[in-house]
Each structure stands twice: as structure tokens, then as C-alpha cells.
PDB file of N, CA and C in Angstrom:
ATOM      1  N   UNK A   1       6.219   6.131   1.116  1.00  0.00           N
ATOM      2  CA  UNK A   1       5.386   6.253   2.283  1.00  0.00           C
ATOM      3  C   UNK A   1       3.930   6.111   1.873  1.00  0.00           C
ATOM      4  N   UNK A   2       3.279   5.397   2.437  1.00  0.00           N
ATOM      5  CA  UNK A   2       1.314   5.078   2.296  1.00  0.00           C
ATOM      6  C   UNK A   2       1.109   5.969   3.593  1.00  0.00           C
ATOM      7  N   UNK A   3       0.388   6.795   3.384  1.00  0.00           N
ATOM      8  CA  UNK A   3      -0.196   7.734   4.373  1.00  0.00           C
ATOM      9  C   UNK A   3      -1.538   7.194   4.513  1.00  0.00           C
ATOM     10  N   UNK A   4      -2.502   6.375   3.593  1.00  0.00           N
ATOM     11  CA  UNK A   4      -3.633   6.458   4.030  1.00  0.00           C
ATOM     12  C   UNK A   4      -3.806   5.269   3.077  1.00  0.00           C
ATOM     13  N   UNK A   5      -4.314   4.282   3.684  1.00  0.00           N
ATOM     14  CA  UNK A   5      -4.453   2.515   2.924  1.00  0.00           C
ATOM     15  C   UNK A   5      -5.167   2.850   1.621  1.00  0.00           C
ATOM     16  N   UNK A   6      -6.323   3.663   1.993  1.00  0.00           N
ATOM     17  CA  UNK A   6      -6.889   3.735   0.201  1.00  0.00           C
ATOM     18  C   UNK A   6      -6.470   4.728  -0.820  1.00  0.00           C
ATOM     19  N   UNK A   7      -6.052   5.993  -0.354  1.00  0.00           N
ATOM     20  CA  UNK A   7      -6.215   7.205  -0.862  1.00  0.00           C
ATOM     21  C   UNK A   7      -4.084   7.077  -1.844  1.00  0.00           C
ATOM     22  N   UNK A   8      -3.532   6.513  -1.091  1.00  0.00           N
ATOM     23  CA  UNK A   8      -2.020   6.167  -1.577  1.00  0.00           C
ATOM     24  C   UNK A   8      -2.066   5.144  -1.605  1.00  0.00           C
ATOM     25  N   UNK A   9      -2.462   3.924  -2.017  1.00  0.00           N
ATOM     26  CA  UNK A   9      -2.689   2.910  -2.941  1.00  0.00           C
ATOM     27  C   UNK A   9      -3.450   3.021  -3.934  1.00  0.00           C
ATOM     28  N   UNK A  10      -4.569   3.616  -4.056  1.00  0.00           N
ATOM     29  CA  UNK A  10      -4.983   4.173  -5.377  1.00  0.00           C
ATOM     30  C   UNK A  10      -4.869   4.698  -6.144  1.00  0.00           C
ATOM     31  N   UNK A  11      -4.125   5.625  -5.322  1.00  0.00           N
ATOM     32  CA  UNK A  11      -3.469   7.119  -6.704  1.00  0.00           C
ATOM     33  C   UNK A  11      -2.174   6.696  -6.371  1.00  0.00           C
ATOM     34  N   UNK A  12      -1.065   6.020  -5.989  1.00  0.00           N
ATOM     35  CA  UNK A  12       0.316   6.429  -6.118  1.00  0.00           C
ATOM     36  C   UNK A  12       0.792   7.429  -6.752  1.00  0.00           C
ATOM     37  N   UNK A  13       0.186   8.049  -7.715  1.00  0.00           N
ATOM     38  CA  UNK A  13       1.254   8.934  -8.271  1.00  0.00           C
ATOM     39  C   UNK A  13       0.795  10.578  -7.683  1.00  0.00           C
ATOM     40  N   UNK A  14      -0.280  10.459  -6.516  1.00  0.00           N
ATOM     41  CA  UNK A  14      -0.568  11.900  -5.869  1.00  0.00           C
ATOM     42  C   UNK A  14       0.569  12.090  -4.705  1.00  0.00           C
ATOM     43  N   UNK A  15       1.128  13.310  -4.922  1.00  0.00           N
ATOM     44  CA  UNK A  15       2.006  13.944  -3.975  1.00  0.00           C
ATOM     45  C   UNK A  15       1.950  13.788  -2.413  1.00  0.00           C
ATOM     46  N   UNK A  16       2.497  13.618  -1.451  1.00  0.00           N
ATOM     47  CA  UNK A  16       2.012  13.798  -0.252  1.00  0.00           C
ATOM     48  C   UNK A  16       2.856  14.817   0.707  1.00  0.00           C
ATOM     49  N   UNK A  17       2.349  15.720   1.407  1.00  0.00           N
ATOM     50  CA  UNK A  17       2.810  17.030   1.463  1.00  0.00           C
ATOM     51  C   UNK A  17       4.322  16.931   2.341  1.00  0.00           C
ATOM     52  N   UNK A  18       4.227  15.944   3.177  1.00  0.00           N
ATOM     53  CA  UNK A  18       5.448  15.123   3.710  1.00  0.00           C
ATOM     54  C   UNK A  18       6.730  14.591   2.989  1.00  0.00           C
ATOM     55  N   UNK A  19       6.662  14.427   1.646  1.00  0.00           N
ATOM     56  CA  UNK A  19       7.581  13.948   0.965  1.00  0.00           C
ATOM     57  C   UNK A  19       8.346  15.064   0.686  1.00  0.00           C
ATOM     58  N   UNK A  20      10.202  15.130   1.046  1.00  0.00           N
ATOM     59  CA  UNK A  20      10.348  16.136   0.736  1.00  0.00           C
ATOM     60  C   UNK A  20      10.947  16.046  -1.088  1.00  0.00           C
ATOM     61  N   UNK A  21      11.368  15.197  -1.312  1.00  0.00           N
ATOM     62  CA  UNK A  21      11.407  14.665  -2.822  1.00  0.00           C
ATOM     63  C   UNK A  21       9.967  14.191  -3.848  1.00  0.00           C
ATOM     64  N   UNK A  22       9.029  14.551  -3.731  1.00  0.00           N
ATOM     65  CA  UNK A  22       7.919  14.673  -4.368  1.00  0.00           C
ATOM     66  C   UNK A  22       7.774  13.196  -5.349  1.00  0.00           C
ATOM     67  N   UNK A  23       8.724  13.638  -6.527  1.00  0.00           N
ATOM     68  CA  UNK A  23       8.857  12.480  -7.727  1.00  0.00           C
ATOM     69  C   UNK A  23       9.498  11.517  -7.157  1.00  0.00           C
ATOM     70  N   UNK A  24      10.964  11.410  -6.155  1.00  0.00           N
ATOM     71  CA  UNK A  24      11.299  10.085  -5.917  1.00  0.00           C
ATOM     72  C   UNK A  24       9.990   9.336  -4.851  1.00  0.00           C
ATOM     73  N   UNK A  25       9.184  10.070  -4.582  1.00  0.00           N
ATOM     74  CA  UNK A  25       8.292   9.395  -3.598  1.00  0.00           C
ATOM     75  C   UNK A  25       7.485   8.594  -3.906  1.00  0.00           C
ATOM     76  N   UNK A  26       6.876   9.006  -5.217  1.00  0.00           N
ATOM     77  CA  UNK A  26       6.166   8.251  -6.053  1.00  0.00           C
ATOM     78  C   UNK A  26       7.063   7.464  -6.696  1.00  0.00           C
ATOM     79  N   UNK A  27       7.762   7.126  -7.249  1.00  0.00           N
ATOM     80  CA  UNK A  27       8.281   6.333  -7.947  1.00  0.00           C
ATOM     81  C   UNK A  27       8.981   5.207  -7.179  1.00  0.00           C
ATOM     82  N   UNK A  28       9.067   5.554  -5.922  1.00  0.00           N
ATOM     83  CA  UNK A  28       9.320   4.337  -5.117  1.00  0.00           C
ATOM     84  C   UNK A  28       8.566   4.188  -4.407  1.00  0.00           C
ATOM     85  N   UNK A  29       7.405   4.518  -4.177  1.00  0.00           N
ATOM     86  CA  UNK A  29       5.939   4.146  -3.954  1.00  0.00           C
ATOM     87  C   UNK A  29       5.671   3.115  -4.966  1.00  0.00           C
ATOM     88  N   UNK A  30       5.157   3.799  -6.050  1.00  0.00           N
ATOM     89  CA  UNK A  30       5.024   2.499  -7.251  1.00  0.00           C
ATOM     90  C   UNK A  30       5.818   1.126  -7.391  1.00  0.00           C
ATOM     91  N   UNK A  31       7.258   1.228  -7.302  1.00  0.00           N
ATOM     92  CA  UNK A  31       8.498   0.056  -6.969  1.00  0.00           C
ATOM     93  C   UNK A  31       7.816  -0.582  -6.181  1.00  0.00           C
ATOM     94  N   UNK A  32       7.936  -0.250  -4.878  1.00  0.00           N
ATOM     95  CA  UNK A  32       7.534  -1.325  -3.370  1.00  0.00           C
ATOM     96  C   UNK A  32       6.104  -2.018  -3.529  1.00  0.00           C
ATOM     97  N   UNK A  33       5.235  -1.027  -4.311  1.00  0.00           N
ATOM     98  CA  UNK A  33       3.649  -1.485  -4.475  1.00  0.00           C
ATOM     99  C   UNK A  33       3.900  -2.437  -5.198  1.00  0.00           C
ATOM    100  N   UNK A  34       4.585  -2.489  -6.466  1.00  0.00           N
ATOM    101  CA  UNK A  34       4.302  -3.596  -7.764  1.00  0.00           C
ATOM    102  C   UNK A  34       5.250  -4.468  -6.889  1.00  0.00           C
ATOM    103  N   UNK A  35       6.163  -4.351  -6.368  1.00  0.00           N
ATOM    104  CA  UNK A  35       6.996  -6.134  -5.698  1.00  0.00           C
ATOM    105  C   UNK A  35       6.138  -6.366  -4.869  1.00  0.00           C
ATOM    106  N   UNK A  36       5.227  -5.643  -3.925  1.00  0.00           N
ATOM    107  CA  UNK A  36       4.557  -6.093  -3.359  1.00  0.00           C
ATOM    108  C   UNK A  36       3.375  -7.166  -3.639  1.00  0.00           C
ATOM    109  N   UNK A  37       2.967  -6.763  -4.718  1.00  0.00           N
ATOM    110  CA  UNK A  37       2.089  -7.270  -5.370  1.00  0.00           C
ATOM    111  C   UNK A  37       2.726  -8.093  -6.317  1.00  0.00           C
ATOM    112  N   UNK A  38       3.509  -8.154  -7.159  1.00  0.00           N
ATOM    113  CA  UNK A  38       3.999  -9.174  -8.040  1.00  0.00           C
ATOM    114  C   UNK A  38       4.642 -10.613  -7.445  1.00  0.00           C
ATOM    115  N   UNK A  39       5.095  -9.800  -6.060  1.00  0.00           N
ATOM    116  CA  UNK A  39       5.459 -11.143  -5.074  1.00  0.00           C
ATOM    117  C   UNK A  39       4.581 -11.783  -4.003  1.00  0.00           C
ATOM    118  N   UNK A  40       3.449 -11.172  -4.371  1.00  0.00           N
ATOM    119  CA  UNK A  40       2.449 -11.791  -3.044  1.00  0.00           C
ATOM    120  C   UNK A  40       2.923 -11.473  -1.846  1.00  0.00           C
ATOM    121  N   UNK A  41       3.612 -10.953  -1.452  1.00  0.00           N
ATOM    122  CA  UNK A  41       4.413 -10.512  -0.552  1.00  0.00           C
ATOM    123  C   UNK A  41       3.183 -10.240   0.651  1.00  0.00           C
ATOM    124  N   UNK A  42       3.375 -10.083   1.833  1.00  0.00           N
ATOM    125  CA  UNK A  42       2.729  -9.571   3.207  1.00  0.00           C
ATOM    126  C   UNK A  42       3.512  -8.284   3.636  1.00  0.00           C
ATOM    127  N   UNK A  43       2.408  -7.828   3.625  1.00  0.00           N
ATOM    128  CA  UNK A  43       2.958  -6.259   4.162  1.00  0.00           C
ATOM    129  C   UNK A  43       2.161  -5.855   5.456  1.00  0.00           C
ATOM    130  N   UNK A  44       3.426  -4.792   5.941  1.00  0.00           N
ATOM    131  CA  UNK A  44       2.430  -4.668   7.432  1.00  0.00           C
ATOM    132  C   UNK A  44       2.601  -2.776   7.434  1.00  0.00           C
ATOM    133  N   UNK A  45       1.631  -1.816   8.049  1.00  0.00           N
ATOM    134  CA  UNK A  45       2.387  -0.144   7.870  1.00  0.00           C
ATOM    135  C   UNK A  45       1.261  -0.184   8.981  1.00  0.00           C
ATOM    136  N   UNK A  46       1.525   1.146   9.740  1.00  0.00           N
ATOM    137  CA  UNK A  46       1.851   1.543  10.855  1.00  0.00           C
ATOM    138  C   UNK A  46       0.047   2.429  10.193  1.00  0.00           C
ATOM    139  N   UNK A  47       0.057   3.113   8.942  1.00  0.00           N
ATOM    140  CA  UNK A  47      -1.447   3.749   8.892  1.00  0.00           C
ATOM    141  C   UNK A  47      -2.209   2.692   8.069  1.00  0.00           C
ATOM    142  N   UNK A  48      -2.131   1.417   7.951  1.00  0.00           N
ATOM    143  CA  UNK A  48      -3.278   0.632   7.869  1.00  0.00           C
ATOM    144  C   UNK A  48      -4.152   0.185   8.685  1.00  0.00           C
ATOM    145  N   UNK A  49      -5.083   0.183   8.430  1.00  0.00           N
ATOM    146  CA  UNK A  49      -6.731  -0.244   8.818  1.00  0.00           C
ATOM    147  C   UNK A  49      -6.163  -1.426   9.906  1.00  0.00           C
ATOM    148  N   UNK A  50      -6.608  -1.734  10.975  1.00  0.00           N
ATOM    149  CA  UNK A  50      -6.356  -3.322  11.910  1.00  0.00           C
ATOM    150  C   UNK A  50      -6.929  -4.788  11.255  1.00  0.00           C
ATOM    151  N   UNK A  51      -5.764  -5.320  11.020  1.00  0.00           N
ATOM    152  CA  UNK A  51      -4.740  -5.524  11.568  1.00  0.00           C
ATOM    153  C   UNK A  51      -3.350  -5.087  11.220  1.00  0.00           C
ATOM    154  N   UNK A  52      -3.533  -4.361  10.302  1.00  0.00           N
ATOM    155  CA  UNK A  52      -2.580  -3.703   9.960  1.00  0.00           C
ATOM    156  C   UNK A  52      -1.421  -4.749   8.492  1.00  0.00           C
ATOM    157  N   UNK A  53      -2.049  -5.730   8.652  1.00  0.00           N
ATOM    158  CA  UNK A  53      -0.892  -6.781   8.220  1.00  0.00           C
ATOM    159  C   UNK A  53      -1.858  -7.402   7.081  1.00  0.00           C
ATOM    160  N   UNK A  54      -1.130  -7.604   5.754  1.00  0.00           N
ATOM    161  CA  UNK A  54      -2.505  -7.635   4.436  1.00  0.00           C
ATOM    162  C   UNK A  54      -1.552  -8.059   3.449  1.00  0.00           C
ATOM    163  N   UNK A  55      -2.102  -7.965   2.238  1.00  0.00           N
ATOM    164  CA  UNK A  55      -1.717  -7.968   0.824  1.00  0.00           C
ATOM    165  C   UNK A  55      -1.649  -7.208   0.102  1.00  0.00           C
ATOM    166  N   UNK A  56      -1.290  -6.775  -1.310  1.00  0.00           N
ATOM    167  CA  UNK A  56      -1.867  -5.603  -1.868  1.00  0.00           C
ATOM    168  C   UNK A  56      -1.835  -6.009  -3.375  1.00  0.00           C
ATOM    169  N   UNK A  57      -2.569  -5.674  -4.178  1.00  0.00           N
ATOM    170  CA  UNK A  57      -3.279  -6.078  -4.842  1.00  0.00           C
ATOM    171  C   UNK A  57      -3.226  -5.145  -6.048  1.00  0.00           C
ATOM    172  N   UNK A  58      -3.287  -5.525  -7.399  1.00  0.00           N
ATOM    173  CA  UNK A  58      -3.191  -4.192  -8.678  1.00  0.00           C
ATOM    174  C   UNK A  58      -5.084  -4.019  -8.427  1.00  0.00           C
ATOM    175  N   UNK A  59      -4.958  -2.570  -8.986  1.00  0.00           N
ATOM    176  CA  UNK A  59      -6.429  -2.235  -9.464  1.00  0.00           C
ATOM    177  C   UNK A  59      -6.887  -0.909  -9.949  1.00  0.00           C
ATOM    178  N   UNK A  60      -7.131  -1.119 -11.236  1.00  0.00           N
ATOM    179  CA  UNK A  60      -7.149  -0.338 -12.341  1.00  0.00           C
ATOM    180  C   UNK A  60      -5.547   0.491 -12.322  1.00  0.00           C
ATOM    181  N   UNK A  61      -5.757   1.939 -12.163  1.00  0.00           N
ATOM    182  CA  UNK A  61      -3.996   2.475 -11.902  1.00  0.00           C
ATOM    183  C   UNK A  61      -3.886   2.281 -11.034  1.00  0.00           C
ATOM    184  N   UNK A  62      -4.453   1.727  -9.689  1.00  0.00           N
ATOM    185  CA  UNK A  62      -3.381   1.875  -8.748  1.00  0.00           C
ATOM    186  C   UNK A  62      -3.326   0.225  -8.318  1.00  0.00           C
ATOM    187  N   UNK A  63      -3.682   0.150  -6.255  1.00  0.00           N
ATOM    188  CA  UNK A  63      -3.529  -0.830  -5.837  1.00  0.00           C
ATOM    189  C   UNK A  63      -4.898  -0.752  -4.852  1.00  0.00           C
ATOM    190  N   UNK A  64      -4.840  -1.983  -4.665  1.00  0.00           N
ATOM    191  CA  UNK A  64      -6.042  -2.524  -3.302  1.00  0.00           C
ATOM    192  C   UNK A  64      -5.111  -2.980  -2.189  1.00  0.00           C
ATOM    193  N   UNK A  65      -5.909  -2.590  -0.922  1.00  0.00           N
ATOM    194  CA  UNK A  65      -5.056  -3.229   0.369  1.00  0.00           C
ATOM    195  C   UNK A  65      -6.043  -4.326   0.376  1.00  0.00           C
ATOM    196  N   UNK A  66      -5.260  -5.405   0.839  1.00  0.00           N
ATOM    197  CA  UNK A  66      -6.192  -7.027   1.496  1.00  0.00           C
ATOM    198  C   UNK A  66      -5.693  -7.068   2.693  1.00  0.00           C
ATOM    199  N   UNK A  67      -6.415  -6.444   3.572  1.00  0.00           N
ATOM    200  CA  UNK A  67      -6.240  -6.860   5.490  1.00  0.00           C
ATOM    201  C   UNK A  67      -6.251  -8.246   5.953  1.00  0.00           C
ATOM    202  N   UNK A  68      -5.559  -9.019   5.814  1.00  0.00           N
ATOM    203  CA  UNK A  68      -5.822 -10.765   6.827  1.00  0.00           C
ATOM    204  C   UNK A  68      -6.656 -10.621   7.722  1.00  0.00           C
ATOM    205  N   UNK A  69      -7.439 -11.446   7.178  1.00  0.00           N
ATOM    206  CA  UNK A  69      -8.391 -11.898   8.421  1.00  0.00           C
ATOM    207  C   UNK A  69      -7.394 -12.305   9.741  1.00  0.00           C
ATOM    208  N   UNK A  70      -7.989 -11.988  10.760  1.00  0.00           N
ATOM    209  CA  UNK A  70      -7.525 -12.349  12.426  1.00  0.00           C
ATOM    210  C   UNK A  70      -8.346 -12.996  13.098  1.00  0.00           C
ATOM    211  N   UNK A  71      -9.784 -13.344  12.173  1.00  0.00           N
ATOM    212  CA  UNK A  71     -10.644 -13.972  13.269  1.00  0.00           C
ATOM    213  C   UNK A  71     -10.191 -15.523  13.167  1.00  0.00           C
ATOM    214  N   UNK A  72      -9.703 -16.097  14.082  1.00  0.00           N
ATOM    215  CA  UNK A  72      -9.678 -17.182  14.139  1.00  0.00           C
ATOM    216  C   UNK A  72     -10.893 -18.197  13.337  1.00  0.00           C
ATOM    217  N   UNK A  73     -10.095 -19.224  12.843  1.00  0.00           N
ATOM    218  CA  UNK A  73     -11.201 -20.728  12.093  1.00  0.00           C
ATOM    219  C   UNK A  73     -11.031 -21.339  12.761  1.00  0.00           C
ATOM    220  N   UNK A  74     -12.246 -22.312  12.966  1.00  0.00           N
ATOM    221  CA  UNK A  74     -12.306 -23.633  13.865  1.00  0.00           C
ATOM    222  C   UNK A  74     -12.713 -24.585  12.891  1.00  0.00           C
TER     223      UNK A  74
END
């Protein structure tokens, strides 16, 4: 679970008081982040920033969210 685009992509390995398995949370936090990122993959979650729909990215220990642009190109 990403509760908050920067704060659980950066730290993955901080607890979130919701998890009732603590360690499997993180550790399949970390899983989904690195395929996410190793596959370029598009991801979309329900507490990201609008548009909600992005990339994610390694950086330092953790990860970066990349939001898609929505403004239309001409």
C-alpha cells in the first residue's frame, strides 16, 4: 500500500499504521516498486497527486513518482 506519493516511495521500508502485517508490507511494497520501475511500467493509486497515473522511478533508497503530463500538445 503507498499511502502518500512521497513519504512511501521514499522510505518503503517505514511502517504504516494500517498494515496489519508490518514486514510483509514492506517487502511487497519494495517488490511492486522495483517491477514497477524495472519495467517502466504505468501505475495509477487512488492517493496520488492528479492525475493520479505516472511512473516511478529509483532514487537514492527509495523511489520517485513521475505524474504524466495531461496537458494536451499541439
Amino acid at each position: 500500500m503507498i499511502d502518500h506519493f512521497i513519504v512511501s516511495l521514499q522510505r518503503p521500508q517505514w511502517h504504516v499504521q494500517v498494515n496489519d502485517d508490518k514486514d510483509r508490507a514492506v517487502a511487497t511494497r519494495r517488490r511492486i516498486l522495483n517491477m514497477v520501475a524495472t519495467d517502466r511500467l504505468l501505475a495509477i493509486g487512488y492517493h496520488m497527486s492528479f492525475p493520479a497515473v505516472g511512473r516511478v522511478n529509483r532514487a537514492a533508497d527509495g523511489y520517485r513518482w513521475l505524474p504524466l503530463c495531461y496537458q494536451p500538445t499541439l
